[in-house]
PDB file of N, CA and C in Angstrom:
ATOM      1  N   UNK A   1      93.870  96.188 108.847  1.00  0.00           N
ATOM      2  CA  UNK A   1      92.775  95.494 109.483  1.00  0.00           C
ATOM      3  C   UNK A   1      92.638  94.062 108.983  1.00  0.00           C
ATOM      4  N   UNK A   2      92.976  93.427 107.615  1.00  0.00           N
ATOM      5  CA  UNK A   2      92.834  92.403 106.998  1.00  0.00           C
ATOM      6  C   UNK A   2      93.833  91.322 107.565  1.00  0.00           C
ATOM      7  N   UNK A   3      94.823  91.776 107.890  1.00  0.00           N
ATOM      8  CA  UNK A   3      95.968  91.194 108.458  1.00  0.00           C
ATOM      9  C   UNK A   3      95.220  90.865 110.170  1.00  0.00           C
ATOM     10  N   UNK A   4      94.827  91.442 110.796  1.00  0.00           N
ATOM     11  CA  UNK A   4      94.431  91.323 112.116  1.00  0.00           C
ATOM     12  C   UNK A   4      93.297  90.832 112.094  1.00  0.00           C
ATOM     13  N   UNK A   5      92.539  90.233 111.410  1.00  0.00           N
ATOM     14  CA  UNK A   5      91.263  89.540 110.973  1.00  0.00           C
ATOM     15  C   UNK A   5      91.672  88.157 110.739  1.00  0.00           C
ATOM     16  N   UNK A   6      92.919  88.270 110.331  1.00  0.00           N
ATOM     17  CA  UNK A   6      93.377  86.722 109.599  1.00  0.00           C
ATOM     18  C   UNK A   6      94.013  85.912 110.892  1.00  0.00           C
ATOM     19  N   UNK A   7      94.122  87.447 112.455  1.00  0.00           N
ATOM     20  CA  UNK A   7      95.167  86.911 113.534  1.00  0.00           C
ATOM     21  C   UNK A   7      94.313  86.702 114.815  1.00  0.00           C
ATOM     22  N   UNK A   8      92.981  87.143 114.276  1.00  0.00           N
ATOM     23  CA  UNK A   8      91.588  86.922 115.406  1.00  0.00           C
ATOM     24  C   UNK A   8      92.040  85.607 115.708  1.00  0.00           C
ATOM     25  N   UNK A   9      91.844  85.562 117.038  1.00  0.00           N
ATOM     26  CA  UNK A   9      91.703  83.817 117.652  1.00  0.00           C
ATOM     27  C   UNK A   9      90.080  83.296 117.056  1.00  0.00           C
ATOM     28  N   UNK A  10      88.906  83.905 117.084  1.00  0.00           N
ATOM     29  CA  UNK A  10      87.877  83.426 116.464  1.00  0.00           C
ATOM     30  C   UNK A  10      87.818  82.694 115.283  1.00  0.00           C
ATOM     31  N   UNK A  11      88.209  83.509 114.236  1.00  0.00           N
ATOM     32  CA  UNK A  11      88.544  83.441 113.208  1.00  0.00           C
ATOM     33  C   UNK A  11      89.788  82.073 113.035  1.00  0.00           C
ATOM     34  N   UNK A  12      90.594  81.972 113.498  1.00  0.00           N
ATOM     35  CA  UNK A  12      91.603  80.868 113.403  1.00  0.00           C
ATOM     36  C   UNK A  12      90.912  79.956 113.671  1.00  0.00           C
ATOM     37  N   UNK A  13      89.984  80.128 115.142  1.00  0.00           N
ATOM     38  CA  UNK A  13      89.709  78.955 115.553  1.00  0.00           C
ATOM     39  C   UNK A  13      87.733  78.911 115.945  1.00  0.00           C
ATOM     40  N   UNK A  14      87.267  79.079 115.018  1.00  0.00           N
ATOM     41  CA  UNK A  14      85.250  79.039 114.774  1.00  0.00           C
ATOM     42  C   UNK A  14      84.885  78.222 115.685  1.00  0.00           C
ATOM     43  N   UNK A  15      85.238  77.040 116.066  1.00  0.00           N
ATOM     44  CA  UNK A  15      84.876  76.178 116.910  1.00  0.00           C
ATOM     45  C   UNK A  15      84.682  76.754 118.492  1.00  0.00           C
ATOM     46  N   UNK A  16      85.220  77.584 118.979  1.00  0.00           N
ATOM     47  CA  UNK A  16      85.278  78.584 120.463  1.00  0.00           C
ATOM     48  C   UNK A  16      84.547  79.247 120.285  1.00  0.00           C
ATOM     49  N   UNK A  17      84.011  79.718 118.843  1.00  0.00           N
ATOM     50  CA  UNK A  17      82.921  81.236 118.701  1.00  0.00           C
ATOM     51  C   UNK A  17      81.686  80.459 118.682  1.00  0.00           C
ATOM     52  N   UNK A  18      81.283  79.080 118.475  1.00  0.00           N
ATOM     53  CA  UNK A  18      80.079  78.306 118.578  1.00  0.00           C
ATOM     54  C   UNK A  18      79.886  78.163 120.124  1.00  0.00           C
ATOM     55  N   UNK A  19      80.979  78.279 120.747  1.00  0.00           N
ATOM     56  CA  UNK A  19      80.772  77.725 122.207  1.00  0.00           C
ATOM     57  C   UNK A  19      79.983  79.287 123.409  1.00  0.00           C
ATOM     58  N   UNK A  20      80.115  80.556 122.581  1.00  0.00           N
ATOM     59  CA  UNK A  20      79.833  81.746 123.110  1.00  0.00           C
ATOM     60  C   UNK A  20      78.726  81.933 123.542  1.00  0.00           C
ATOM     61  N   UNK A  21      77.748  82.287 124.462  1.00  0.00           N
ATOM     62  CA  UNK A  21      76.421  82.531 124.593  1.00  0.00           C
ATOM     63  C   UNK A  21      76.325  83.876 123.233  1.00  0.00           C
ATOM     64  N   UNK A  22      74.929  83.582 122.855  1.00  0.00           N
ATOM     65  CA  UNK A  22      74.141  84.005 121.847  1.00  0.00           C
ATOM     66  C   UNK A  22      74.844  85.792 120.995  1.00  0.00           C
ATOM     67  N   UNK A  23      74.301  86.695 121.974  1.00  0.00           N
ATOM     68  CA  UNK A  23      75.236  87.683 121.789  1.00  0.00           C
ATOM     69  C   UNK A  23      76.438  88.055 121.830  1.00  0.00           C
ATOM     70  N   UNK A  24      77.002  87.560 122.099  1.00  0.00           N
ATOM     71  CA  UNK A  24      78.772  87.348 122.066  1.00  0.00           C
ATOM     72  C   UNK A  24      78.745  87.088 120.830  1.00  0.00           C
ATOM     73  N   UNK A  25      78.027  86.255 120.592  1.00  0.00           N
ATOM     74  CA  UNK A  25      78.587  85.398 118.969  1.00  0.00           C
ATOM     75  C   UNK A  25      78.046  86.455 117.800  1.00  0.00           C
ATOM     76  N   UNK A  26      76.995  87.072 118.068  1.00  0.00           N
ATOM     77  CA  UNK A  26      76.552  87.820 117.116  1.00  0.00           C
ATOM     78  C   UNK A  26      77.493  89.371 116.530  1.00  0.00           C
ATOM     79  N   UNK A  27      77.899  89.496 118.207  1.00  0.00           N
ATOM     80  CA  UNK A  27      78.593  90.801 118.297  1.00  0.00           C
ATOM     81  C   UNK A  27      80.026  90.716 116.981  1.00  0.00           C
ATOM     82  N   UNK A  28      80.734  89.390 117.852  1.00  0.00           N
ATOM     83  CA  UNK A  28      81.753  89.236 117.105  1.00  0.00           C
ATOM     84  C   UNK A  28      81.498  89.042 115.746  1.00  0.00           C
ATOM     85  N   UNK A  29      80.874  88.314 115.355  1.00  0.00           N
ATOM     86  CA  UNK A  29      80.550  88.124 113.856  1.00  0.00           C
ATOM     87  C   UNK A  29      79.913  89.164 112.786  1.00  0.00           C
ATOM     88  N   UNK A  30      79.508  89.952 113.434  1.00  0.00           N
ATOM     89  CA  UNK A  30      79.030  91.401 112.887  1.00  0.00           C
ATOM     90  C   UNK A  30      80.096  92.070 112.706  1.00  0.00           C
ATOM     91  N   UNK A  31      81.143  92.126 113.747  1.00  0.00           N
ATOM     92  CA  UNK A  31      82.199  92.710 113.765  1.00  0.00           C
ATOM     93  C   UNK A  31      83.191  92.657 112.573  1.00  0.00           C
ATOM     94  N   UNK A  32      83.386  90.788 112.713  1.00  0.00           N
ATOM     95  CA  UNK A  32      84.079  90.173 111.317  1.00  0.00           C
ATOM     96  C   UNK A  32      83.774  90.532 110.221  1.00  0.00           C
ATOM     97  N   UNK A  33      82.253  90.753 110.051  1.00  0.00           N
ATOM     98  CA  UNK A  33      81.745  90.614 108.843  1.00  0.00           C
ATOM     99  C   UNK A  33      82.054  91.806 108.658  1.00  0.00           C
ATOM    100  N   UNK A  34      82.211  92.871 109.145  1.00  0.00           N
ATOM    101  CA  UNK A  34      82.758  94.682 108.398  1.00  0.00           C
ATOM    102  C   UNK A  34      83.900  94.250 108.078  1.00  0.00           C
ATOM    103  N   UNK A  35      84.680  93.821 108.743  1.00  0.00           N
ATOM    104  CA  UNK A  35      85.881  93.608 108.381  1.00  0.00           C
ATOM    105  C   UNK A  35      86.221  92.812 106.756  1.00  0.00           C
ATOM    106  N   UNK A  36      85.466  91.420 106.768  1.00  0.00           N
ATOM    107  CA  UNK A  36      85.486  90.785 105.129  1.00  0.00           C
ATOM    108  C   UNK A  36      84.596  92.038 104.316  1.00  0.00           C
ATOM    109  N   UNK A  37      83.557  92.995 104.213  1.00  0.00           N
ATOM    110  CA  UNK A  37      82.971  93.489 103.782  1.00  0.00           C
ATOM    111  C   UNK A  37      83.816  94.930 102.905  1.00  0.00           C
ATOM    112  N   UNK A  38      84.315  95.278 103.991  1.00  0.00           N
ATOM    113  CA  UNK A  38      84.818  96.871 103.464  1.00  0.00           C
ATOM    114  C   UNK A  38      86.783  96.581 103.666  1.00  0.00           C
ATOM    115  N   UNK A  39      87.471  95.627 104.249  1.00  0.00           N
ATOM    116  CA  UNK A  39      88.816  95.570 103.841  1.00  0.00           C
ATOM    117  C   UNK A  39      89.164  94.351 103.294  1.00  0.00           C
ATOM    118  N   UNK A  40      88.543  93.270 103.228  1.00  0.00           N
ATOM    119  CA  UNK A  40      89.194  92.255 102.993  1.00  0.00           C
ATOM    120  C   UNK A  40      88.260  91.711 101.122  1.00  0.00           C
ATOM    121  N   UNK A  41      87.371  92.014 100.857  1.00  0.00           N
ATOM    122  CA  UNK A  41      86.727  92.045  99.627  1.00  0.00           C
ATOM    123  C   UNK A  41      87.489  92.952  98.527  1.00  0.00           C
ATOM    124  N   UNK A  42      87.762  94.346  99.093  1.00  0.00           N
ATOM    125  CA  UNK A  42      88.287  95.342  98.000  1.00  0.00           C
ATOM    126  C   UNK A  42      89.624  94.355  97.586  1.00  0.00           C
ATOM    127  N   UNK A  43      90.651  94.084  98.409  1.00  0.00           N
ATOM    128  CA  UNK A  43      91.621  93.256  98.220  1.00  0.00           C
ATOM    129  C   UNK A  43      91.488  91.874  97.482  1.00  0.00           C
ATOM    130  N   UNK A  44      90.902  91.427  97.416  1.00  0.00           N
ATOM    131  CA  UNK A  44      90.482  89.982  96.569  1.00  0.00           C
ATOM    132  C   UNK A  44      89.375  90.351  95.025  1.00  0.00           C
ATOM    133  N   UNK A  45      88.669  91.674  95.410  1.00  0.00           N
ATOM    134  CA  UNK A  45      88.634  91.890  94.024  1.00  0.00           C
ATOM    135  C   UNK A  45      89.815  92.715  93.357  1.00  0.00           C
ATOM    136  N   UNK A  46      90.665  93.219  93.801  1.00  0.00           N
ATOM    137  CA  UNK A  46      91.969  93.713  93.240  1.00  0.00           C
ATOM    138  C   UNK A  46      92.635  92.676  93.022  1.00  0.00           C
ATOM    139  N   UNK A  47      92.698  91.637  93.392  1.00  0.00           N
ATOM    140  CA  UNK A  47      93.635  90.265  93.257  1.00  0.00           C
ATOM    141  C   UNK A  47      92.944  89.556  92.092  1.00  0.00           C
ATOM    142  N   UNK A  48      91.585  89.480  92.184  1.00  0.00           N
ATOM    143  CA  UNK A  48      91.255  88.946  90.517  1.00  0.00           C
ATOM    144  C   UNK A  48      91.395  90.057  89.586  1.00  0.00           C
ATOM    145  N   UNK A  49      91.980  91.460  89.442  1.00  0.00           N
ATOM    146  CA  UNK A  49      91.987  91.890  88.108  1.00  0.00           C
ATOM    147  C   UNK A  49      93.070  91.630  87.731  1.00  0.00           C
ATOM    148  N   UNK A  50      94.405  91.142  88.643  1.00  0.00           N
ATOM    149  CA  UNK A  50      95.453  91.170  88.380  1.00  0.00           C
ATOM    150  C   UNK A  50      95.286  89.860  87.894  1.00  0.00           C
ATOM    151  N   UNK A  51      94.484  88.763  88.205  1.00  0.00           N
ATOM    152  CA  UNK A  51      94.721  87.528  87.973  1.00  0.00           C
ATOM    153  C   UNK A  51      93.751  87.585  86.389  1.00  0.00           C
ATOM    154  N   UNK A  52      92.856  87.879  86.199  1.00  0.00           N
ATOM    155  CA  UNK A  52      91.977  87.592  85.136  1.00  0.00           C
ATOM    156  C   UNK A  52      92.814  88.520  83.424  1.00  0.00           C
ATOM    157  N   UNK A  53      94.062  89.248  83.776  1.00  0.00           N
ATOM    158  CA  UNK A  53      95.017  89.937  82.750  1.00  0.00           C
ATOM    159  C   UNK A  53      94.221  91.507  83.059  1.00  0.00           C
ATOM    160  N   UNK A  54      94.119  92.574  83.852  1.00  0.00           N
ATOM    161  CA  UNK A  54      94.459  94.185  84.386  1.00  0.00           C
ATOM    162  C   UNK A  54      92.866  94.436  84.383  1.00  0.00           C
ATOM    163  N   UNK A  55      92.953  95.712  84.308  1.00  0.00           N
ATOM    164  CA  UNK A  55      91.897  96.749  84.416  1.00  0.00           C
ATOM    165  C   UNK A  55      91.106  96.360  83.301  1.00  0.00           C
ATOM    166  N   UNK A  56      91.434  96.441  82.302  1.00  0.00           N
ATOM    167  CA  UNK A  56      90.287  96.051  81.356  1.00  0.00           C
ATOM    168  C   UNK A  56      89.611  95.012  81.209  1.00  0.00           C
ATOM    169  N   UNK A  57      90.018  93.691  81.029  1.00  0.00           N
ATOM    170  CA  UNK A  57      89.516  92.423  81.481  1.00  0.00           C
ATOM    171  C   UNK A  57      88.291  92.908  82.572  1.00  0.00           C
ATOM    172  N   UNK A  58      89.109  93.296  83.710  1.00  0.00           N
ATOM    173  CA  UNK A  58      87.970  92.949  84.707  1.00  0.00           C
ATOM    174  C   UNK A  58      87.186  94.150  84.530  1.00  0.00           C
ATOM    175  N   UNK A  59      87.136  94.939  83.905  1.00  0.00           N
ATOM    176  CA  UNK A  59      86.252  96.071  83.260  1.00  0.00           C
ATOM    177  C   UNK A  59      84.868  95.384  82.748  1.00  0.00           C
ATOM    178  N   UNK A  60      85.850  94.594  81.664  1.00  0.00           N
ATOM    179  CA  UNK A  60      84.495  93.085  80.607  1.00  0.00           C
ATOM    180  C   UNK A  60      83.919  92.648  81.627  1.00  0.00           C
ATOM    181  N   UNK A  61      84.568  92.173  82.254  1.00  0.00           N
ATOM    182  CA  UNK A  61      83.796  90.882  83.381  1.00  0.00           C
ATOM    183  C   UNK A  61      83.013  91.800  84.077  1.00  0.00           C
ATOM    184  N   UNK A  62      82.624  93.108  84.779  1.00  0.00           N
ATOM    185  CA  UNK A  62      82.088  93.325  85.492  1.00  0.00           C
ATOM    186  C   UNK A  62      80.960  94.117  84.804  1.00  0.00           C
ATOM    187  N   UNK A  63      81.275  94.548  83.613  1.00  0.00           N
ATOM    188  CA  UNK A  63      79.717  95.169  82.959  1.00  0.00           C
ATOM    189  C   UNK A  63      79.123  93.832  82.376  1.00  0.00           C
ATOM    190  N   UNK A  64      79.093  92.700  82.144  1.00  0.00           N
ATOM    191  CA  UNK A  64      78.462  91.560  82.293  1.00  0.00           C
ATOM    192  C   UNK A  64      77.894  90.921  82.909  1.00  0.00           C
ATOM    193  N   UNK A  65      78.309  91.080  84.529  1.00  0.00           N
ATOM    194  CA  UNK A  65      77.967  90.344  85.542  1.00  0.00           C
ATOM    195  C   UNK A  65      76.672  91.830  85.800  1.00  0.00           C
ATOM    196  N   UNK A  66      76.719  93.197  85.636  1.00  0.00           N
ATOM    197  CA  UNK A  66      75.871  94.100  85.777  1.00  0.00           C
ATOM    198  C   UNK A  66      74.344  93.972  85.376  1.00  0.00           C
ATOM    199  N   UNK A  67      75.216  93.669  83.817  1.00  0.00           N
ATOM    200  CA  UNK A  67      73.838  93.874  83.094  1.00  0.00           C
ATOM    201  C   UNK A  67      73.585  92.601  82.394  1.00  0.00           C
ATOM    202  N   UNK A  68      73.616  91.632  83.188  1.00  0.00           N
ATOM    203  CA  UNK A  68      73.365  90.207  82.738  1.00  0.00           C
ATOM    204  C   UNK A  68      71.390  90.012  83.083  1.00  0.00           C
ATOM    205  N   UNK A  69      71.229  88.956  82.876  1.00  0.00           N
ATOM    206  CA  UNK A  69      69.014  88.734  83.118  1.00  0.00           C
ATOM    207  C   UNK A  69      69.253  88.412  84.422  1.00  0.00           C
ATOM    208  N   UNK A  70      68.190  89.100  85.192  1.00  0.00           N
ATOM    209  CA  UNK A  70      68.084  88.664  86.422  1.00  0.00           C
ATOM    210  C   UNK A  70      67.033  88.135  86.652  1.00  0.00           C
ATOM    211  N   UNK A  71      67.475  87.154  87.596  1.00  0.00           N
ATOM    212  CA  UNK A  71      66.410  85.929  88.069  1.00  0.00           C
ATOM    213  C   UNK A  71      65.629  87.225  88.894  1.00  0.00           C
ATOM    214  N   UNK A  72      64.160  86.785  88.888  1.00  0.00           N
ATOM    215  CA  UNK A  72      63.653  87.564  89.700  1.00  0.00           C
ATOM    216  C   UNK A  72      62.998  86.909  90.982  1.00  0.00           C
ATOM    217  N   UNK A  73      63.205  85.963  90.943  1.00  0.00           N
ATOM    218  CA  UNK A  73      63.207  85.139  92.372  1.00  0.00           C
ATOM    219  C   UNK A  73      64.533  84.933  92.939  1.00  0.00           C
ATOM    220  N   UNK A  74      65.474  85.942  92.548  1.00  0.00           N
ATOM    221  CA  UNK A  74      66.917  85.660  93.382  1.00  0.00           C
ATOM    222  C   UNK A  74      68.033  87.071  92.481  1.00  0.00           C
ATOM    223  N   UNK A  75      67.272  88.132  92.794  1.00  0.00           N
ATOM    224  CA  UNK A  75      68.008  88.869  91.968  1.00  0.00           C
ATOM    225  C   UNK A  75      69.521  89.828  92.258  1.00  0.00           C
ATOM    226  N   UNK A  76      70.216  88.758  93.194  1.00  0.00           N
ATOM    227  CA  UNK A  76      71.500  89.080  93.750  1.00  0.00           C
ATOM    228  C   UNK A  76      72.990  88.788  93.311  1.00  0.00           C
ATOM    229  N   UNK A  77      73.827  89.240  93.342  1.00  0.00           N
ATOM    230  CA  UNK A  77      74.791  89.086  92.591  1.00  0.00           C
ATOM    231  C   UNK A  77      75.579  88.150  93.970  1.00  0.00           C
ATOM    232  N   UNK A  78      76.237  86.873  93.725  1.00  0.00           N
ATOM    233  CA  UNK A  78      76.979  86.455  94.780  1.00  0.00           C
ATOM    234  C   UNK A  78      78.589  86.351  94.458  1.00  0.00           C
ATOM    235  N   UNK A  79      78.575  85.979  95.565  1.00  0.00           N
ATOM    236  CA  UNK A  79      80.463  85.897  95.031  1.00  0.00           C
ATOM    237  C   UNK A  79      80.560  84.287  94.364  1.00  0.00           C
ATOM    238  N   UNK A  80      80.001  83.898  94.459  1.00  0.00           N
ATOM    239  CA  UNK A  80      80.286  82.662  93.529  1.00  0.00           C
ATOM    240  C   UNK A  80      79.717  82.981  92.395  1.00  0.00           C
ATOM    241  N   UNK A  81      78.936  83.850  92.119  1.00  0.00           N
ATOM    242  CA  UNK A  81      78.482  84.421  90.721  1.00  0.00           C
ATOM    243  C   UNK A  81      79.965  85.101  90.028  1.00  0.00           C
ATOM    244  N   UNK A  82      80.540  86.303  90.860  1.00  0.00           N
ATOM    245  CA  UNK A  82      82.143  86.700  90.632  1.00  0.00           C
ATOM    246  C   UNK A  82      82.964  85.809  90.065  1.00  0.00           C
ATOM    247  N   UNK A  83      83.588  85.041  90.895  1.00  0.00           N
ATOM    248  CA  UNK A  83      84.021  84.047  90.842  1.00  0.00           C
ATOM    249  C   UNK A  83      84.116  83.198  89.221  1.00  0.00           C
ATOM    250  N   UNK A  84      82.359  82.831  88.728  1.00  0.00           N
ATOM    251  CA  UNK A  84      82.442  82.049  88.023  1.00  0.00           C
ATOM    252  C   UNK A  84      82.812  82.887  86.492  1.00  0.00           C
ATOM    253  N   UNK A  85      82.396  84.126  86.849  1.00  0.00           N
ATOM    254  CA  UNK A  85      82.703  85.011  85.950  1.00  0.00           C
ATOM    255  C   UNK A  85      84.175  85.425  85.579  1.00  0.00           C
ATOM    256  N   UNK A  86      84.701  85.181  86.501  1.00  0.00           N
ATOM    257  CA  UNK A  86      85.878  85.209  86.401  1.00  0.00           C
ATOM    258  C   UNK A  86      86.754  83.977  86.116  1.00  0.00           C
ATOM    259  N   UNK A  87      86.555  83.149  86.147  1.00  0.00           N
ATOM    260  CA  UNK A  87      87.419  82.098  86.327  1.00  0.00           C
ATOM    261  C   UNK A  87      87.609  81.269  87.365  1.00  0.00           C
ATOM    262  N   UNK A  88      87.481  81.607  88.254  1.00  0.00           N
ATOM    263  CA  UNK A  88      88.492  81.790  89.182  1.00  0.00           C
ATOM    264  C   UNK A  88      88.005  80.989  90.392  1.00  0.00           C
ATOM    265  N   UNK A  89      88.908  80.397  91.606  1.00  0.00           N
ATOM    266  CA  UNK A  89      88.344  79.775  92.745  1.00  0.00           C
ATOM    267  C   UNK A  89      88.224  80.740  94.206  1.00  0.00           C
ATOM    268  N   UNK A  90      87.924  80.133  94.800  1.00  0.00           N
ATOM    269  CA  UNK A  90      87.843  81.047  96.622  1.00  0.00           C
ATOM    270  C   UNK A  90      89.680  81.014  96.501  1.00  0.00           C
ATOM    271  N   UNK A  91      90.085  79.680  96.285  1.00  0.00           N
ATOM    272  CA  UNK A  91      91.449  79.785  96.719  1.00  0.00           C
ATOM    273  C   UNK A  91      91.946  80.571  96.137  1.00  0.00           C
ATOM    274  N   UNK A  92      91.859  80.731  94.738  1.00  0.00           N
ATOM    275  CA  UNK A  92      92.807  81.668  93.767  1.00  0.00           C
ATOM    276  C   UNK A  92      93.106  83.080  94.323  1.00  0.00           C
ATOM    277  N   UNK A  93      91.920  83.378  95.414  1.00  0.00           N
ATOM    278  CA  UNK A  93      91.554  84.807  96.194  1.00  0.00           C
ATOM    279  C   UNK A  93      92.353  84.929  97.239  1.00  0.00           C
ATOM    280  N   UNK A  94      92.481  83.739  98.092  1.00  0.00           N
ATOM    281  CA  UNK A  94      92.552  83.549  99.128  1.00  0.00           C
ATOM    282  C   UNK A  94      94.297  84.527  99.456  1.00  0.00           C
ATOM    283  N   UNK A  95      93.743  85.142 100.621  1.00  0.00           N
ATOM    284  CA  UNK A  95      94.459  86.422 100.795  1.00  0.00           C
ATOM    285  C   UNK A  95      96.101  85.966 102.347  1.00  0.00           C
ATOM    286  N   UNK A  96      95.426  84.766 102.808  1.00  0.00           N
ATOM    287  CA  UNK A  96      96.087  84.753 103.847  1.00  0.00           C
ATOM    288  C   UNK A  96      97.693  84.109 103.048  1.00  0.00           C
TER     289      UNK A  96
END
């Protein structure tokens, strides 16, 4: 599915999915978004354990990012939170 996400014409080209009346655009993008959510995330966090040195490393990094203080006016974990925890850039992820 990650591979055929990367071959969406939408996706290649965002500029045609702005041009969609309202629900069209929502449909598709809901659509996308399962797709980055449940196949294309598991894969890029498997790509930073390999990148940050295996299983254990990213073992550290992720009971940190768990049980770190949470803002309580923003108590969400983002991927740029990941990310910084890791090292690491969007590109370093980047799957295509």
């Amino acid at each position: 599915q990650v591979d055929d996400y990367y071959q969406n014409f939408y996706v290649r080209h965002p500029e045609y999915l702005e041009q969609l009346p309202e629900q069209y655009r929502a449909d598709i993008a809901n659509s996308l978004s399962q797709v980055r959510q449940y196949c294309e995330m598991p894969l890029k966090i498997l790509k930073a354990e390999q990148l940050v040195g295996g299983e254990e490393a990213m073992d550290a990094i992720l009971a940190k990012l768990f049980t770190r203080q949470l803002d309580p006016t923003y108590p969400y974990l983002t991927y740029q939170d990941f990310l910084s925890a890791c090292a690491l850039t969007e590109e370093d992820l980047n799957l295509a």
